[in-house]
Structures are given as C-alpha cells and as structure tokens.
Protein backbone atom coordinates (compact mmCIF):
# COMPACT_ATOMS: atom_id res chain seq x y z
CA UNK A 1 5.32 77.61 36.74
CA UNK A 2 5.03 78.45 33.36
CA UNK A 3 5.84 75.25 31.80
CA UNK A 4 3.31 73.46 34.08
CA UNK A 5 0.84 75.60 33.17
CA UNK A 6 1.46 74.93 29.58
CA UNK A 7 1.97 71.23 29.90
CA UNK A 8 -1.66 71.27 31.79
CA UNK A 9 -3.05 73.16 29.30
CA UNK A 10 -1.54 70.76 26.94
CA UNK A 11 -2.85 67.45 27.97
CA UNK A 12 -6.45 69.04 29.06
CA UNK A 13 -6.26 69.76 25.64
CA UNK A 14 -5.52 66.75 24.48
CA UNK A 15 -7.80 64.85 26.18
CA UNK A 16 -10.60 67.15 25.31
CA UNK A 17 -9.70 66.43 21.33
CA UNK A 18 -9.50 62.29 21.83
CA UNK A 19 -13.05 62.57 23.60
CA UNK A 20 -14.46 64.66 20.99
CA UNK A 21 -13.22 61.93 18.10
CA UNK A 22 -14.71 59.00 20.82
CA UNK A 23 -17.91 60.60 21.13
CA UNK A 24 -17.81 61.43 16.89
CA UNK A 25 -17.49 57.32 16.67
CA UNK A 26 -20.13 56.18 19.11
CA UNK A 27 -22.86 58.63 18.67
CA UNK A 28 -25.20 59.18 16.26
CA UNK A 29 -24.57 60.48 12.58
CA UNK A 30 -26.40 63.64 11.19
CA UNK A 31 -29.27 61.97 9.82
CA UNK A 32 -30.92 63.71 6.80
CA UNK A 33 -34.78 64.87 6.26
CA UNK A 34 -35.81 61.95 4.34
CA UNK A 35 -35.29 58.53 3.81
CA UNK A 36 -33.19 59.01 0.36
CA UNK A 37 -30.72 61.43 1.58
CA UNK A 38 -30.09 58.78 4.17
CA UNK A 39 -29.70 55.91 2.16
CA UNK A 40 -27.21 58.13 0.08
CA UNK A 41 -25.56 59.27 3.24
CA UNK A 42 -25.35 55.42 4.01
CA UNK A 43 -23.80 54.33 0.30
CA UNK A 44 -20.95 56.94 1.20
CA UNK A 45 -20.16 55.70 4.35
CA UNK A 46 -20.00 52.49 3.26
CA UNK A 47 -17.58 53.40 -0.02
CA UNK A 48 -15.22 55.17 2.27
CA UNK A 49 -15.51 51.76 4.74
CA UNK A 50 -17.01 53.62 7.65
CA UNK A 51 -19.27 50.17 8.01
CA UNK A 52 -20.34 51.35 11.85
CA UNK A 53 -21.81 54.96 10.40
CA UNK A 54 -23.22 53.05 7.17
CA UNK A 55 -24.88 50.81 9.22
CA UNK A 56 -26.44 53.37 11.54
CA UNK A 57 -28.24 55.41 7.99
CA UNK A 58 -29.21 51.98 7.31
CA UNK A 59 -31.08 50.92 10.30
CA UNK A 60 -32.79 54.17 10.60
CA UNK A 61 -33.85 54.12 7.36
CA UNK A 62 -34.95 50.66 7.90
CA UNK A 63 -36.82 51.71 11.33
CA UNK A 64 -37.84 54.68 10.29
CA UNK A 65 -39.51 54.28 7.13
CA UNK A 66 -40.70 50.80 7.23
CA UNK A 67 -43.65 51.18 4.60
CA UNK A 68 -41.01 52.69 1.92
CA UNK A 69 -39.73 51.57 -0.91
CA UNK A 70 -36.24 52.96 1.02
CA UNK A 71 -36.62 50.23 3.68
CA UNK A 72 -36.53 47.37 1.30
CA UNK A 73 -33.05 49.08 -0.06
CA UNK A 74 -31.82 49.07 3.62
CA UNK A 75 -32.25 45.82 3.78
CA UNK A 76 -30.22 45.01 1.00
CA UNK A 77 -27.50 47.00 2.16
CA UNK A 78 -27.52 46.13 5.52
CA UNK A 79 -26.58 42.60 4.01
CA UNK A 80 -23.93 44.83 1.83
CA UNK A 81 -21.93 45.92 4.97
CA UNK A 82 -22.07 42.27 6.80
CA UNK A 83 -20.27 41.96 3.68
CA UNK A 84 -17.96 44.49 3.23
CA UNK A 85 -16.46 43.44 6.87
CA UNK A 86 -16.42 40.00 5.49
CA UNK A 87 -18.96 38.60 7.76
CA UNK A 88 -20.02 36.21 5.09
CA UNK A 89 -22.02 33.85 6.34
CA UNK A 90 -24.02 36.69 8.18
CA UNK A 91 -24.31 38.50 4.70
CA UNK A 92 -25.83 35.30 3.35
CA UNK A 93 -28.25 34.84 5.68
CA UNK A 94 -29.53 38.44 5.28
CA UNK A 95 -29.70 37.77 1.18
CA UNK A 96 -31.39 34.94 1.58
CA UNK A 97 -33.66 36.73 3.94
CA UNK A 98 -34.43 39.47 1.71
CA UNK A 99 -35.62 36.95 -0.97
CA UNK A 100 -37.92 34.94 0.95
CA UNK A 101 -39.24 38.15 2.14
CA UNK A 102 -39.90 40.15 -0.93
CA UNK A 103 -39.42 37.35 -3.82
CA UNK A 104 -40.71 40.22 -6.96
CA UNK A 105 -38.22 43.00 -5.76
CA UNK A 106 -36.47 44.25 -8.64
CA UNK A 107 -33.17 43.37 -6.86
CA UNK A 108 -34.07 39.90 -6.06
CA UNK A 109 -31.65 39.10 -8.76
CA UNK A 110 -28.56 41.56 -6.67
CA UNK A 111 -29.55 39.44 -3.20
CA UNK A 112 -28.82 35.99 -4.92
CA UNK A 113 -25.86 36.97 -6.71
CA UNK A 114 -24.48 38.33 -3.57
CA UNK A 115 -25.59 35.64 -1.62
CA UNK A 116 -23.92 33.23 -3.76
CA UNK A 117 -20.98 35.62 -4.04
CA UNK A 118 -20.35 34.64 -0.25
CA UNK A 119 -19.03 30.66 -1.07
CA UNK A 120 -16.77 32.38 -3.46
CA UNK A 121 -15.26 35.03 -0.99
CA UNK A 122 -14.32 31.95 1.18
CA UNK A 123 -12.65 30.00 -1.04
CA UNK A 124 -9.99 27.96 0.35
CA UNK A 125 -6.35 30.09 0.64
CA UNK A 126 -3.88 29.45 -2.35
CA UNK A 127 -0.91 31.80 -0.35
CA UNK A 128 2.27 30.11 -0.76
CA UNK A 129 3.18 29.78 2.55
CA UNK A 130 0.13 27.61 3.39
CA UNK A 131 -0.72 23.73 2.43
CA UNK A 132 -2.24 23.76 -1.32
CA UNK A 133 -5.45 24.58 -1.61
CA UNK A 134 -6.32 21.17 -3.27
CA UNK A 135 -5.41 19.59 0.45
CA UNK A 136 -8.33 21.65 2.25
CA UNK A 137 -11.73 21.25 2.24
CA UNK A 138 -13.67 21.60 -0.70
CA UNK A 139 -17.13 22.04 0.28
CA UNK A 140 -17.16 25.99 0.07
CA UNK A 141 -16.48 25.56 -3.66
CA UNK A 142 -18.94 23.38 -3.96
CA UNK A 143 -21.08 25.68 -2.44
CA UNK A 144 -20.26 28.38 -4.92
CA UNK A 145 -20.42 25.84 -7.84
CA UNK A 146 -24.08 25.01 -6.83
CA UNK A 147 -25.46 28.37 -5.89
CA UNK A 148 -23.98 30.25 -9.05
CA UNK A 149 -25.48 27.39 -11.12
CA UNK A 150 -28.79 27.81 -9.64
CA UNK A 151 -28.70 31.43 -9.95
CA UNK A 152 -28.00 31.28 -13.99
CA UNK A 153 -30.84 28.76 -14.25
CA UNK A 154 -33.32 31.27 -12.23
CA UNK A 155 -32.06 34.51 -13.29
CA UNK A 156 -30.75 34.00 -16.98
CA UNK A 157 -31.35 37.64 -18.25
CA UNK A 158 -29.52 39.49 -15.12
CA UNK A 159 -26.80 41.66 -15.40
CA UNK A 160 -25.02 39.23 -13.22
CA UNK A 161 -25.07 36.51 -15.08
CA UNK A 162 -21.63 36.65 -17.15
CA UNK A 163 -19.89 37.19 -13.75
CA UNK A 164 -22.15 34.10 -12.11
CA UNK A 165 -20.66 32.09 -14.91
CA UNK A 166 -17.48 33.28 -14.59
CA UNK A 167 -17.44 31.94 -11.05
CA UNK A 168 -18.99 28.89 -11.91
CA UNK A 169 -16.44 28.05 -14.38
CA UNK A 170 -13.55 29.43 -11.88
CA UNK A 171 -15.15 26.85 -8.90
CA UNK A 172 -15.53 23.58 -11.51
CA UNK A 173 -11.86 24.15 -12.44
CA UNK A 174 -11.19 24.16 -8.90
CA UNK A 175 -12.74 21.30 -8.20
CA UNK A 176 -11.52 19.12 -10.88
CA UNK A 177 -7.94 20.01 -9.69
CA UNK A 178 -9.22 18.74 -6.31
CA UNK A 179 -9.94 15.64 -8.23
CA UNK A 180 -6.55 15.62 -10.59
CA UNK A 181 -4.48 16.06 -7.23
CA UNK A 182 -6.54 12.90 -5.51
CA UNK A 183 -6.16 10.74 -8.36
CA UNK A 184 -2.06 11.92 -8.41
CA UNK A 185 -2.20 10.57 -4.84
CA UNK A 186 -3.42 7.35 -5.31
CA UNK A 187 -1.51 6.99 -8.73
CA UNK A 188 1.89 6.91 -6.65
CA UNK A 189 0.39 4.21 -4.62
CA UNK A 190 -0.31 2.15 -7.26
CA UNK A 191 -3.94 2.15 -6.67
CA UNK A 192 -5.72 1.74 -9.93
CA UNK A 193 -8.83 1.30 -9.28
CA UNK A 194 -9.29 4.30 -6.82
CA UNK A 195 -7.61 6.33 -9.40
CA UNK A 196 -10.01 5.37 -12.09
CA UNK A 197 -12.95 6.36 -9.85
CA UNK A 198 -11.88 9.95 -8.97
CA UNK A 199 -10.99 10.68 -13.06
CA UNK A 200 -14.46 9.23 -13.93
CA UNK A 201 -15.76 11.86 -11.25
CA UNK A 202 -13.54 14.99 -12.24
CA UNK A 203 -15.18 13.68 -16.41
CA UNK A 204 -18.49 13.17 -15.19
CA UNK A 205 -18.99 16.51 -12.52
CA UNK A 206 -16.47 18.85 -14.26
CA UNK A 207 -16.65 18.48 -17.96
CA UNK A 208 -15.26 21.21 -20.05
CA UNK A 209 -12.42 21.75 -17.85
CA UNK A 210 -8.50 22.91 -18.48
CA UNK A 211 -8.06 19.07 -17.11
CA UNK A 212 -10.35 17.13 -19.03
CA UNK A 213 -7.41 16.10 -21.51
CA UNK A 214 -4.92 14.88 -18.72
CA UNK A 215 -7.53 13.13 -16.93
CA UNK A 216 -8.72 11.12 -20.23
CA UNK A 217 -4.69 10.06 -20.66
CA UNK A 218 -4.43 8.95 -16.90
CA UNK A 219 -7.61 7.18 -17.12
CA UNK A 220 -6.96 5.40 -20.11
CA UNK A 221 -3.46 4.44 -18.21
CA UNK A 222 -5.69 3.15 -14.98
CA UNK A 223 -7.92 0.62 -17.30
CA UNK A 224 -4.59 -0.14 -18.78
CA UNK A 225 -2.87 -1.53 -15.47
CA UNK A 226 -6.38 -2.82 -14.32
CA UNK A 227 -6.11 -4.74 -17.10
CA UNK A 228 -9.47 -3.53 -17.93
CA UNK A 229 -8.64 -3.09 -22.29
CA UNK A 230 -12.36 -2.26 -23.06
CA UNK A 231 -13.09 0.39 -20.54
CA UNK A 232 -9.43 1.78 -21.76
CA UNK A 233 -10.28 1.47 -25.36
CA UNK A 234 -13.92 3.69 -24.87
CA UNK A 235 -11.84 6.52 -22.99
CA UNK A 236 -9.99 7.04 -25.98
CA UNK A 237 -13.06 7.10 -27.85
CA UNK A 238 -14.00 9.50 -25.26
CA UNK A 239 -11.08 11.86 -26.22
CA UNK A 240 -12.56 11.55 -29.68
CA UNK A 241 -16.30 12.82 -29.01
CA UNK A 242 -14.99 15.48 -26.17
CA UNK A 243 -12.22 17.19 -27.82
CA UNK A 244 -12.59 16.60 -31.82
CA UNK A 245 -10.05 18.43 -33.85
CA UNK A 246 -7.75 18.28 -31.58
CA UNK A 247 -4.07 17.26 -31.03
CA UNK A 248 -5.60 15.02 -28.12
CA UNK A 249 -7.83 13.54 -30.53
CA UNK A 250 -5.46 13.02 -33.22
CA UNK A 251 -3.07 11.10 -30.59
CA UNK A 252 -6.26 9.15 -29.43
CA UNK A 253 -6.70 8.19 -33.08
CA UNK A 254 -3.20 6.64 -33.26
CA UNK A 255 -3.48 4.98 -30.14
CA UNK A 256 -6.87 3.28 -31.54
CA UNK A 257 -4.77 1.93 -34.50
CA UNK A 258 -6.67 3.49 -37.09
C-alpha cells in the first residue's frame, strides 16, 4: 500500500511540475513598470534565445507605449527576433517596414543593414555533401550584392559600412565563380563563343575579383579559337591596364611581343 501511495504521490507530482513549466512557456512574462525595463527585459530574452518571451516584452512595449520613443525600438527588434529564428524574409519585410515608416530614425542605418543582411544569411549551401554552390541559384547573392551596394551609397558614414563592404566583396567573388564555373562548362564543350560571353560578364559585373586574372587568360584563349586575333590581342592589353605590375602583366607583355 505503501509503494502505491508513493508512486501516486510520485506522478501527481510530476505532473504538477511539467504543468507548472507549460504554463511558465505559454503565459505571460513579468512585465516591468516602464517601457525601458521592458525593452531590456526583451534584449535578454532574446540573447539567451528565448525568442517567444522576447517577443512578448516586445509587443507590449510596442502596444503599450505607442507614442514612445521605446515603441520605435520594438519595432526594430521585433524584426531582430524574426531574425534570430531565421525567418528571413519575414525579418526583411519588417526592416524595410521600419524605414518607410520612420525614414530620420537614428537607426534607419541598423534596419537596412539588417535588412540587407537577410540575402546574405541565405546564401546558397557550400556543405560538402551537397551539389556546389556554383550549380544553385544565384539570385540571393545577387540580392545581397545589390542591397549592400545600395546601402554603402546611402549610408557611407555608418558604422556598418566596413562590414556592408565586406559582404559586398564576399557576394561579387561569389558570383564571378558562378561565372568562372559556367564558362568551365562550356569550355569542355568546345563552345567558344558562349565562353567568351560569360568571361566578358564575370570582367564587366565583377571587376576586382580573386578571378579576374584567370578569366583574362581563358578569354584571351576563346578569341584565340574564335579566331577572333583582335578582340584576343585587346584582352591582353586588358591584363595590362587591370593588373599593372604584375606577374600577369609581365606575361601579357611577352605574349604582345614587346
């Protein structure tokens, strides 16, 4: 009798804890006296990942005080936890909200970062056990390529600027190995003239590039079996005006004859 007593006891017990820990996650947080504490309250919640409780300070702040400076913060971090559980394209739209909305807040400048940071964060996959990156679809690169551009031409004196560049650079690299790897297709099919035309695109969209060299070389080699000898001859004087002083240009030079 004893032990049934006890095992009762046990599992009433039990049960009592697991709907005191349900009730903890689906009710309502302790919110604060003012609309600070919560947004504080809110920026802890969403450090330690507790996006549901983060997003509960939020919206009350946000409801709450709606003619506060506080609100307009909610806002932004609202957008922050859509982010944070990698709901990007949600996350954009609330950025992009937020600046059409209130186009002189200070933190204009945070929303289109972040916004643009969203293209990045969806970059196609380079995990090894998947087809190469260069093989999917591109257009979320390009997507971070344009918005990060646009962002350093709006906002040149932000704080977010050397990273915007950063991922600028990081996408255009990207997408002239798109490019390289297309060309490299159509090179083993003897295709000259489609080869040509993706090189001239990786030179012309993606200059400045870890690829610009090889893609001079293999276009010069395209003219050359097009029988094209002008067009070949000005991309090694291309090499020469791109990449002076350099060991490219030096072997352009020799291949010039002079």
């Amino acid at each position: 009798m004893r032990s049934v007593v006890a095992f009762l006891t046990a599992v009433l017990l039990f049960s009592s804890g697991c709907a005191s820990l349900s009730g903890s996650q689906a009710g309502e947080p302790d919110y604060a006296a003012t609309a600070e504490e919560n947004l504080k309250l809110g920026s802890e919640a969403l450090e330690n990942k507790d996006l549901l409780k983060a997003q509960k300070y939020f919206e009350y702040v946000r409801a709450k005080y709606p003619y506060q400076e506080a609100a307009r913060d909610a806002e932004l971090r609202l957008a922050d936890v859509e982010f944070a559980r990698e709901a990007f394209p949600e996350a954009r739209d609330q950025f992009q909200a937020f600046i059409k909305l209130h186009p002189t807040h200070p933190k204009v400048d945070y929303a289109a970062y972040r916004s643009a940071l969203t293209h990045v964060e969806e970059f196609p996959s380079t995990f090894f056990a998947l087809p190469p990156a260069q093989e999917k679809d591109q257009g979320e690169i390009r997507a971070a390529l344009a918005t990060m551009e646009e962002f350093i031409r709006q906002y040149p004196d932000s704080e977010y600027t050397p990273e915007a560049r950063k991922h600028a650079a990081e996408a255009r690299k990207r997408l002239a190995e798109h490019e390289l790897y297309v060309a490299r297709f159509y090179q083993k099919r003897e295709r000259w003239k489609a080869v040509a035309q993706r090189l001239e695109a990786l030179l012309s969209k993606y200059p400045g590039t870890v690829y610009e060299e090889t893609a001079l070389f293999d276009l010069h080699a395209a003219y050359l079996k097009l029988n094209d000898a002008k067009r070949a001859e000005d991309t090694l004087r291309q090499v020469l005006r791109r990449l002076p002083g350099t060991p490219a240009a030096e072997k352009a030079q020799r291949m010039l004859g002079s």
